[in-house]
PDB file of N, CA and C in Angstrom:
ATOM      1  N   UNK A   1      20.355 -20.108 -93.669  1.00  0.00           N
ATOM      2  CA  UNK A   1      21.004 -19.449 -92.553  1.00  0.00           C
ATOM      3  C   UNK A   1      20.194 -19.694 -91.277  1.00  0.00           C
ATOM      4  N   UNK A   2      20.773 -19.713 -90.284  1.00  0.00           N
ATOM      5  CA  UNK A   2      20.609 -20.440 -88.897  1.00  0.00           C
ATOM      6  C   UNK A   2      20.199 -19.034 -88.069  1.00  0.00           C
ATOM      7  N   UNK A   3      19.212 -18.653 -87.103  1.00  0.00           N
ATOM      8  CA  UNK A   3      18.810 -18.140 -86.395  1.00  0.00           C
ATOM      9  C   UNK A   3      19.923 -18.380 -84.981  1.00  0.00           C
ATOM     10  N   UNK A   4      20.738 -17.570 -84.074  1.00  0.00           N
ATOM     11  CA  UNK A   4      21.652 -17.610 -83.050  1.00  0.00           C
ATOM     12  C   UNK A   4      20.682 -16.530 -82.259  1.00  0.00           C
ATOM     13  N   UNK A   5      20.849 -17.429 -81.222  1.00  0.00           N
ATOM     14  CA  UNK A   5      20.708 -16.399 -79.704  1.00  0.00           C
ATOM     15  C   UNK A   5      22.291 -16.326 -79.047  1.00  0.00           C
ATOM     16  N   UNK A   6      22.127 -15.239 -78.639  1.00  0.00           N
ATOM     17  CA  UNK A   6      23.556 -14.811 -77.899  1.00  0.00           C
ATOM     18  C   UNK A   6      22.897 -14.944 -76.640  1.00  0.00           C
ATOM     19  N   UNK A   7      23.582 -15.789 -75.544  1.00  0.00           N
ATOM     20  CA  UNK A   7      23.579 -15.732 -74.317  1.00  0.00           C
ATOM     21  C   UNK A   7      24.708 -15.153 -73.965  1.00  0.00           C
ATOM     22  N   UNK A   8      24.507 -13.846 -72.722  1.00  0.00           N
ATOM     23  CA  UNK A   8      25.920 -13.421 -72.047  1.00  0.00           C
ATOM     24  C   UNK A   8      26.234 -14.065 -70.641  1.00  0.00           C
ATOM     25  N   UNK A   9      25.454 -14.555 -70.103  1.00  0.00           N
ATOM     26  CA  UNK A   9      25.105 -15.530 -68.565  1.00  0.00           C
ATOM     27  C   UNK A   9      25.966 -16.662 -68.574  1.00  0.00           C
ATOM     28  N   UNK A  10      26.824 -16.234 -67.517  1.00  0.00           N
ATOM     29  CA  UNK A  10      27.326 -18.535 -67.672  1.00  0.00           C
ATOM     30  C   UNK A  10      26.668 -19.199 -66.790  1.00  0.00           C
ATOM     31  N   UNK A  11      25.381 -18.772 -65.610  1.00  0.00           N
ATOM     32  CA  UNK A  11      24.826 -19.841 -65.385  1.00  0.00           C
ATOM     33  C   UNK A  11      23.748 -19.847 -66.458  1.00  0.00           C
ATOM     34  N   UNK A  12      23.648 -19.278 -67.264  1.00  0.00           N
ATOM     35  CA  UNK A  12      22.042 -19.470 -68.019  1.00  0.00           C
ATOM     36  C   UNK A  12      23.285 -20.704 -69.095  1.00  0.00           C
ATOM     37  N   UNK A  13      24.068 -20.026 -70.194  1.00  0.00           N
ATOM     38  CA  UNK A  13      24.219 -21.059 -70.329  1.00  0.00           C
ATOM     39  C   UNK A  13      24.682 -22.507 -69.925  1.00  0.00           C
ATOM     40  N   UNK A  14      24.904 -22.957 -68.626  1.00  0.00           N
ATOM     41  CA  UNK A  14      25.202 -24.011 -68.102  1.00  0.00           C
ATOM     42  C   UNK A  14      23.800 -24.578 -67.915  1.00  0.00           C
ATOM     43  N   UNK A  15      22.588 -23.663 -67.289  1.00  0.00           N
ATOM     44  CA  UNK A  15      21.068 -24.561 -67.272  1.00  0.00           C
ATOM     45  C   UNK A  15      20.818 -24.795 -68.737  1.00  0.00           C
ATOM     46  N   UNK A  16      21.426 -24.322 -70.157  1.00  0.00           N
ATOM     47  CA  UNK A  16      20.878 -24.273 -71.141  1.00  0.00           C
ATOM     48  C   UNK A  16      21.746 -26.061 -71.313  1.00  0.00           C
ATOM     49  N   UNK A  17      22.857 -25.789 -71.479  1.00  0.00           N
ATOM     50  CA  UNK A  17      23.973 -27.100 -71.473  1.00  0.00           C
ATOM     51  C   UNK A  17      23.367 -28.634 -70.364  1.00  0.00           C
ATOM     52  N   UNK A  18      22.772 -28.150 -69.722  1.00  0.00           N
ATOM     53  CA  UNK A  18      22.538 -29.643 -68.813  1.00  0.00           C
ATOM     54  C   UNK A  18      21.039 -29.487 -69.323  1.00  0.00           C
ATOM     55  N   UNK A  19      20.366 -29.053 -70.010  1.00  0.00           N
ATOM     56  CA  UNK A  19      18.622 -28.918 -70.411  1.00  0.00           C
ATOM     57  C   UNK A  19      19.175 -29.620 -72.213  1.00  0.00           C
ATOM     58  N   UNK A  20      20.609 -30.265 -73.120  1.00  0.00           N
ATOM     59  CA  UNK A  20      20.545 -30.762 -73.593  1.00  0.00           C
ATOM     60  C   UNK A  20      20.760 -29.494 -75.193  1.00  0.00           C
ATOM     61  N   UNK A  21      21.013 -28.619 -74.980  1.00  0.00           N
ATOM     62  CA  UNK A  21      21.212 -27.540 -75.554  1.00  0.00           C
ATOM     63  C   UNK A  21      22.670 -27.412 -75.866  1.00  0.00           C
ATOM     64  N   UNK A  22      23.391 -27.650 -77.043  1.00  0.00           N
ATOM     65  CA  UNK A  22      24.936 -27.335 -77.708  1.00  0.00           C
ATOM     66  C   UNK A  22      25.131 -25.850 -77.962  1.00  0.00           C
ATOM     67  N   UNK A  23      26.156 -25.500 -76.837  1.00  0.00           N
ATOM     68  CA  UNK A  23      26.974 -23.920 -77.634  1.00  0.00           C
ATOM     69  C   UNK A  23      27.625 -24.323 -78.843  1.00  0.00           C
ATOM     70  N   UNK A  24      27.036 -23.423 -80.153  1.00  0.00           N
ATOM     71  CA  UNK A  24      27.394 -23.117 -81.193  1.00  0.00           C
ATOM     72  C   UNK A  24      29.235 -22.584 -81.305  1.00  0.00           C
ATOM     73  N   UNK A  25      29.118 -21.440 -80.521  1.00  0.00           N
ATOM     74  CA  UNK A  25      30.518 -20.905 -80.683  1.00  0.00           C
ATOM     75  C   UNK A  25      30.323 -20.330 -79.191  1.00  0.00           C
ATOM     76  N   UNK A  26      31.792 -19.799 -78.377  1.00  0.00           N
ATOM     77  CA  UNK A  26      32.000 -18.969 -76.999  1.00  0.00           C
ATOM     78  C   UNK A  26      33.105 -17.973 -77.739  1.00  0.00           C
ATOM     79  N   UNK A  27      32.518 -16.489 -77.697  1.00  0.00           N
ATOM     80  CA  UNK A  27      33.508 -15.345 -78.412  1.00  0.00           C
ATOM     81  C   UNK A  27      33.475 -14.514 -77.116  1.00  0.00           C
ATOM     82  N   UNK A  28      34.924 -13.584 -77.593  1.00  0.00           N
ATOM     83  CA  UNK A  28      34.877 -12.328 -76.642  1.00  0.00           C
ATOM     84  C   UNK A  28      33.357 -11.380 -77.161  1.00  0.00           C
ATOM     85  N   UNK A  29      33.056 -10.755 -75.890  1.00  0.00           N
ATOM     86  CA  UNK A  29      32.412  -9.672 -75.553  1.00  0.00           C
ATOM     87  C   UNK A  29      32.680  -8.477 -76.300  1.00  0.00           C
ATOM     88  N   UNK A  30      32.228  -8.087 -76.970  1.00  0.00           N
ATOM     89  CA  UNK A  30      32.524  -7.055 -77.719  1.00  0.00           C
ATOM     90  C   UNK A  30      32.679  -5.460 -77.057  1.00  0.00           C
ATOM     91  N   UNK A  31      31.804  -5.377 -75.951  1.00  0.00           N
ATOM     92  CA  UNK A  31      31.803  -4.418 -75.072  1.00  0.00           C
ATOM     93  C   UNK A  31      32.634  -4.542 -73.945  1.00  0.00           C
ATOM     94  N   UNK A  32      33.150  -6.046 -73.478  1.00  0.00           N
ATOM     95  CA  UNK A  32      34.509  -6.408 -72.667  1.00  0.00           C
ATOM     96  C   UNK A  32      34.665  -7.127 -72.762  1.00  0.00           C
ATOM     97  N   UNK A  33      35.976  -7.080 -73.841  1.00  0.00           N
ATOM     98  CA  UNK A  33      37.062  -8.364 -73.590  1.00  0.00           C
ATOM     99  C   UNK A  33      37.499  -9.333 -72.745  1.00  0.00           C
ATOM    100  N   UNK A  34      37.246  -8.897 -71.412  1.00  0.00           N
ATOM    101  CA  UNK A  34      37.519 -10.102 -70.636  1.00  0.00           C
ATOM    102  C   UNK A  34      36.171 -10.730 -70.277  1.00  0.00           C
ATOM    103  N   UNK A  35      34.920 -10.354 -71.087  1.00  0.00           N
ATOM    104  CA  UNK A  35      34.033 -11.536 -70.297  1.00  0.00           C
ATOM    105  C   UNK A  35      33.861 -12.171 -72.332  1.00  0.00           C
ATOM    106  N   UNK A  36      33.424 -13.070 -72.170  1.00  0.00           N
ATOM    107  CA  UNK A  36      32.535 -14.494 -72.804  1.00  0.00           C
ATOM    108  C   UNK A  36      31.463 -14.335 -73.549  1.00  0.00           C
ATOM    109  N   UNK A  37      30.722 -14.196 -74.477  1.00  0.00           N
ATOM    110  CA  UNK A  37      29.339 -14.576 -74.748  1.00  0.00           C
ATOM    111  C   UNK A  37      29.301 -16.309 -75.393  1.00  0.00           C
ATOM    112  N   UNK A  38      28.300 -16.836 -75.348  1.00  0.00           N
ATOM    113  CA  UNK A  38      27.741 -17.798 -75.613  1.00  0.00           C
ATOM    114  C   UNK A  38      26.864 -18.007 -77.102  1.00  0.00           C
ATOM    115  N   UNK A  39      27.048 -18.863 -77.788  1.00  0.00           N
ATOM    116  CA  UNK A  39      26.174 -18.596 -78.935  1.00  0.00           C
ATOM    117  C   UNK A  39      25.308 -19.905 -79.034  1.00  0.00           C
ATOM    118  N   UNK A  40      23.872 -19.834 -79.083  1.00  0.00           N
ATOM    119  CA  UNK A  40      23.522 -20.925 -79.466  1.00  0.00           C
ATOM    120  C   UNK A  40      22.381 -21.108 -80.780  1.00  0.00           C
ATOM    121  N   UNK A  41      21.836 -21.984 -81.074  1.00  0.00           N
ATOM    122  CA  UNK A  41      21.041 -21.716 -82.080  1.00  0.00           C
ATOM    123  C   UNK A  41      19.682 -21.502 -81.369  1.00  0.00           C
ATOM    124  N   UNK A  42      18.955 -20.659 -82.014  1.00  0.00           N
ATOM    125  CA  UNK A  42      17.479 -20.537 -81.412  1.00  0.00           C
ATOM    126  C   UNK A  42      16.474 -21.174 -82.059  1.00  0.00           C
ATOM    127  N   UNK A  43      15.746 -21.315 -81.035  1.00  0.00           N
ATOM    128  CA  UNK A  43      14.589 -22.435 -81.629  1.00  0.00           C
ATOM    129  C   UNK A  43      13.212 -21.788 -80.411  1.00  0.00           C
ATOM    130  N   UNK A  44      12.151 -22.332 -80.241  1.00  0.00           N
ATOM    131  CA  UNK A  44      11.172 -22.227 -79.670  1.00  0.00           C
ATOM    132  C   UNK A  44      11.745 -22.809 -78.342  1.00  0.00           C
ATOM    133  N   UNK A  45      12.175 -24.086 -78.320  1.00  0.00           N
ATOM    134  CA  UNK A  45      12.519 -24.891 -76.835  1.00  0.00           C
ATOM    135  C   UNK A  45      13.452 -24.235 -76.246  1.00  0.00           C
ATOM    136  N   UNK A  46      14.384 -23.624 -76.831  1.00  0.00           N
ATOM    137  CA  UNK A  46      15.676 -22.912 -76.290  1.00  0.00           C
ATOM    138  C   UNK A  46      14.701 -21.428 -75.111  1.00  0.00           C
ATOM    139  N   UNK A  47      14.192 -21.035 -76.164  1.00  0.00           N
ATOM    140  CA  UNK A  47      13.423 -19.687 -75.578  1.00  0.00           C
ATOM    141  C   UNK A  47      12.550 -20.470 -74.596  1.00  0.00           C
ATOM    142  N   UNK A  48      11.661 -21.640 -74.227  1.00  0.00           N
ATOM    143  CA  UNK A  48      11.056 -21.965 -72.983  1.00  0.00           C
ATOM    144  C   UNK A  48      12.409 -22.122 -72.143  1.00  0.00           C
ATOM    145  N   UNK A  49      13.160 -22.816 -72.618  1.00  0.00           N
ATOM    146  CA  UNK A  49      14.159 -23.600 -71.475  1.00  0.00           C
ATOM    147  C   UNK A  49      14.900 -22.058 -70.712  1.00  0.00           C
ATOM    148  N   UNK A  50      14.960 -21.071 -71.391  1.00  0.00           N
ATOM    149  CA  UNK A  50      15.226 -19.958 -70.646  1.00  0.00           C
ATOM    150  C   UNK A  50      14.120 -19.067 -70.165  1.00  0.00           C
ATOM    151  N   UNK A  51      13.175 -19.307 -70.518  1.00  0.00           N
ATOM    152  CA  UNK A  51      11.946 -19.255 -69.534  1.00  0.00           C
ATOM    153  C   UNK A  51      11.956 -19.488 -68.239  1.00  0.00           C
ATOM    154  N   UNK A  52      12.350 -20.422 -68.488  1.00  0.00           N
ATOM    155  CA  UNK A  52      12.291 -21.854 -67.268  1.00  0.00           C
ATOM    156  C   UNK A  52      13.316 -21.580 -66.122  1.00  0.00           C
ATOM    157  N   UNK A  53      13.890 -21.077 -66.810  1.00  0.00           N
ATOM    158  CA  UNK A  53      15.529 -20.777 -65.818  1.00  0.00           C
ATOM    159  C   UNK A  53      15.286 -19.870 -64.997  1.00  0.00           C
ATOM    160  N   UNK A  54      14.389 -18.582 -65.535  1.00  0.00           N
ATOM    161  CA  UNK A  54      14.095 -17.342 -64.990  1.00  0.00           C
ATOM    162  C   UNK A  54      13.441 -17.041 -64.273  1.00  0.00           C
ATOM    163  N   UNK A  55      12.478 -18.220 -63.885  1.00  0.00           N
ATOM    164  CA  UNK A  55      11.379 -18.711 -62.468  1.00  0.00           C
ATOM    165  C   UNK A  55      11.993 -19.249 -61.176  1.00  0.00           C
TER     166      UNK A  55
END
């Protein structure tokens, strides 16, 4: 079984997407339906590359 980070951000995941990073799955929000979450797999590089974003 695969370790997922949930991103709720669409610019985080778009710096995650051009840093070479594949969304897993895009589901409704469980707390609101009309927004998005992002799923990706987590790894060590994923967690710098959103490091990185946050500077």
């Amino acid at each position: 079984m695969r370790n997922i980070r949930v991103v709720h951000s669409l610019a985080l995941m778009m710096h995650l997407v051009r840093n070479g990073f594949a969304v897993i799955k895009v589901i409704d929000s469980f707390t609101d339906k009309n927004l998005k979450v992002f799923l990706f797999e987590d790894s060590e590089e994923l967690k710098d590359c959103m490091i990185r974003f946050k500077k």
